[in-house]
C-alpha atoms as a PDB file:
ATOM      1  CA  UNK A   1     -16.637   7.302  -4.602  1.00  0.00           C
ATOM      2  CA  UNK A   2     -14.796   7.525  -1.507  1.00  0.00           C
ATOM      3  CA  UNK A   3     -12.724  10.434  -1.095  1.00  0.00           C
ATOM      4  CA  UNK A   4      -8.523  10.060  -1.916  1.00  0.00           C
ATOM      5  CA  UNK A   5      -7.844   9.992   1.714  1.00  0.00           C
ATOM      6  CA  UNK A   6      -9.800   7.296   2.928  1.00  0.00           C
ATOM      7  CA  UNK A   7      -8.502   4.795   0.107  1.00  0.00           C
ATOM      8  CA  UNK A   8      -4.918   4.800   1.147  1.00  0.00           C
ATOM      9  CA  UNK A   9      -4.490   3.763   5.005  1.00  0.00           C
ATOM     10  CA  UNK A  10      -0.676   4.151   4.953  1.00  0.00           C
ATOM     11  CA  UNK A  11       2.970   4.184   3.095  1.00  0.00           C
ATOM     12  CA  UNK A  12       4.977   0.705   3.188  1.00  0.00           C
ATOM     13  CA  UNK A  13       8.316   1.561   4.947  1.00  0.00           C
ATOM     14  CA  UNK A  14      10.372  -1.363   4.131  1.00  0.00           C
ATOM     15  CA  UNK A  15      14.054  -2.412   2.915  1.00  0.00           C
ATOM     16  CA  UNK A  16      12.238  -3.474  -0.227  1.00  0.00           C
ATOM     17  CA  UNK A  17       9.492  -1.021  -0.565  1.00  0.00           C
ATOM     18  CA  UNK A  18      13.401   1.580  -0.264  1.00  0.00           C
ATOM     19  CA  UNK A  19      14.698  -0.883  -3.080  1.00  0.00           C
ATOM     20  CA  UNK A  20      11.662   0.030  -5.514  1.00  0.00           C
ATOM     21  CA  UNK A  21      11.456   3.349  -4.798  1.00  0.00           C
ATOM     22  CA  UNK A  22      14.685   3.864  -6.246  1.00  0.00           C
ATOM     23  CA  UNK A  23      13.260   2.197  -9.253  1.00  0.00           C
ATOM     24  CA  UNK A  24      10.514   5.271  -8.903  1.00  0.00           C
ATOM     25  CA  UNK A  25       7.681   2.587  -7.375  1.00  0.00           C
ATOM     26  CA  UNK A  26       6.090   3.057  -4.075  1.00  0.00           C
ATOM     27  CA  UNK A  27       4.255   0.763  -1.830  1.00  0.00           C
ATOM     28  CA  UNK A  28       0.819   2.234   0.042  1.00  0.00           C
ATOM     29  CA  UNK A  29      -1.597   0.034   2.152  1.00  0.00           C
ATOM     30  CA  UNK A  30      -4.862   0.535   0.948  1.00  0.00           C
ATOM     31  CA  UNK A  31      -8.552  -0.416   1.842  1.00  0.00           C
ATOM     32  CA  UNK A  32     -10.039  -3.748   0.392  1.00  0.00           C
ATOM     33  CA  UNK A  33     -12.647  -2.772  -1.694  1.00  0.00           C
ATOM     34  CA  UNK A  34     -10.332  -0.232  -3.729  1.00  0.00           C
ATOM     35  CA  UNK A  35      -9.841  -0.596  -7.126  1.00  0.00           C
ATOM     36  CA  UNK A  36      -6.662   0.871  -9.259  1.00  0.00           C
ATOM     37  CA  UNK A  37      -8.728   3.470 -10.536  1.00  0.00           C
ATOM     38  CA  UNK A  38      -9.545   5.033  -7.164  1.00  0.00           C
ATOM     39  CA  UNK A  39      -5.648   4.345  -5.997  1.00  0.00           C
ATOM     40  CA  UNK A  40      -4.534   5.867  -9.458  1.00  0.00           C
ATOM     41  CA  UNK A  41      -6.642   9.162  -9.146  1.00  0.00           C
ATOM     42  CA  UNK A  42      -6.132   8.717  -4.641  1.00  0.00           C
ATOM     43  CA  UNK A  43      -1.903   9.197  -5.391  1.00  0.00           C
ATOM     44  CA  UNK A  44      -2.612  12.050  -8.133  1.00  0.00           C
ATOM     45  CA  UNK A  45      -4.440  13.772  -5.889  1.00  0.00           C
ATOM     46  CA  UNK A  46      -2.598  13.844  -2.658  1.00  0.00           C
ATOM     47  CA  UNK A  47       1.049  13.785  -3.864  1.00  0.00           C
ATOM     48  CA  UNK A  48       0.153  16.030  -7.404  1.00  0.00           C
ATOM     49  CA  UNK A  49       2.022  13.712  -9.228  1.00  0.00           C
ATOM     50  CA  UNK A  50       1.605  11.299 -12.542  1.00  0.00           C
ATOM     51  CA  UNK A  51       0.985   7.640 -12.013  1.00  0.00           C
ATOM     52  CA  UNK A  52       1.353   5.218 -14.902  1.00  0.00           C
ATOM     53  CA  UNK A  53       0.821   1.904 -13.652  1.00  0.00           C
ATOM     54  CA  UNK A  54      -1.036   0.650 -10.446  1.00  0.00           C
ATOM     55  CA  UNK A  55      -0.308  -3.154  -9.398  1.00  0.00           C
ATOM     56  CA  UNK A  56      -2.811  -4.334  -6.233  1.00  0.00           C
ATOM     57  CA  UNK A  57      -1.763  -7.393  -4.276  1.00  0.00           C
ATOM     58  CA  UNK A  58      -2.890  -9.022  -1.249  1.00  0.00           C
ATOM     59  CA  UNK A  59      -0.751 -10.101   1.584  1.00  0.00           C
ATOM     60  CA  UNK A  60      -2.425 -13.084   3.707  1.00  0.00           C
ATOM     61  CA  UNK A  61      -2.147 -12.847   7.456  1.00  0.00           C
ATOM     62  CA  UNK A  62       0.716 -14.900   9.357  1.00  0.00           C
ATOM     63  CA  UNK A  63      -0.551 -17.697  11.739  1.00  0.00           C
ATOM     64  CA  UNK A  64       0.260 -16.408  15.413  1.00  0.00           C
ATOM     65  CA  UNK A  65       0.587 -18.172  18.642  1.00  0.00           C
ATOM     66  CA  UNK A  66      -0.749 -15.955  21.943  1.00  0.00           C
ATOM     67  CA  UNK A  67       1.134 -15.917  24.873  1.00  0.00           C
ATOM     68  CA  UNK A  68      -1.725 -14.989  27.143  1.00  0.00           C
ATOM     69  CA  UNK A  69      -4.639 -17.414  25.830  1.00  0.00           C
ATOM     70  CA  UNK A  70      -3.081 -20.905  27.037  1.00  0.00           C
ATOM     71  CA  UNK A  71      -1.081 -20.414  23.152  1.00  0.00           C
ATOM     72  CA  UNK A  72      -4.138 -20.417  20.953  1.00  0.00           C
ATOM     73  CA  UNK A  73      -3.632 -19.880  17.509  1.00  0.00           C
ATOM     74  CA  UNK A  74      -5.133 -16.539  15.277  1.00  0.00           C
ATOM     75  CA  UNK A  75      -4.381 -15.513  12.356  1.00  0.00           C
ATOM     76  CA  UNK A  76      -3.771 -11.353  11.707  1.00  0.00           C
ATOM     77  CA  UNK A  77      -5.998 -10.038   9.377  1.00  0.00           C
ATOM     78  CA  UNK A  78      -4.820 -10.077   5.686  1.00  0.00           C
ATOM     79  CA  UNK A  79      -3.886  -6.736   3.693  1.00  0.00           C
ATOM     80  CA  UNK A  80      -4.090  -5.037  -0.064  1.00  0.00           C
ATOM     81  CA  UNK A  81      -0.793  -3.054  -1.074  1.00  0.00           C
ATOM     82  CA  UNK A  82      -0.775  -1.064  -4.337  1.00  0.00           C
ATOM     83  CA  UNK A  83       2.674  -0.804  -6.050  1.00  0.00           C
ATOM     84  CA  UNK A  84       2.343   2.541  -7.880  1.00  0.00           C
ATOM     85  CA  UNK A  85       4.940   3.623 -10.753  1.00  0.00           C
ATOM     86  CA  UNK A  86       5.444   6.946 -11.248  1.00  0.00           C
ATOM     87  CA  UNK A  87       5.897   8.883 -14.388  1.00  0.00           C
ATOM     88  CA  UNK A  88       9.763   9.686 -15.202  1.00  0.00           C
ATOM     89  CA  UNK A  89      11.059  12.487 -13.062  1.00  0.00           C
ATOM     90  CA  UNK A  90       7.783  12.571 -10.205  1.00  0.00           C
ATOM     91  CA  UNK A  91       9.337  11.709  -6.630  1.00  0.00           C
ATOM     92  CA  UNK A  92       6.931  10.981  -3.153  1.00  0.00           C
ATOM     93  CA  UNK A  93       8.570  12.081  -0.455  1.00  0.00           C
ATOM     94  CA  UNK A  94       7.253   9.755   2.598  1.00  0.00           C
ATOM     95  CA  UNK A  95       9.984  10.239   5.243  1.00  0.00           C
END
């Protein structure tokens, strides 16, 4: 098993990321081959707090145009985000 700080890249800073966190959900960025176990016991560990419910999604990439290769067209690698809910009363601070 991979250790807890290798499973979560980074914290989702977004309006609606802010939106659930007032609901006591948080969004994280996390590696592709992690399962909600691992994010589950990854969050307990490094923010010592209680997670009850772990929902993984995966965002596709967008379709870009480059500027610099005559306007060829790539696509941006696709992510996983966790939505983690917290027990009652358990806060992440991430700003």
């Amino acid at each position: 098993m991979k250790p807890a700080s290798d499973i979560i890249s980074r914290p989702i800073l977004t309006e609606k990321a802010s939106g659930l966190a007032e609901a006591n959900k948080y969004v994280f960025e996390i590696l592709p081959g992690a399962d909600r176990v691992q994010v589950k016991a990854a969050i307990e560990a490094n923010f010592k707090v209680t997670v009850t419910k772990v929902n993984i999604l995966i965002r596709k990439g967008k379709v870009r145009r480059s500027r610099l290769g005559g306007g060829s067209i790539y696509t941006e690698t696709p992510s996983r985000r966790a939505i983690v809910t917290l027990k009652k009363g358990d806060v992440i601070s991430l700003a």
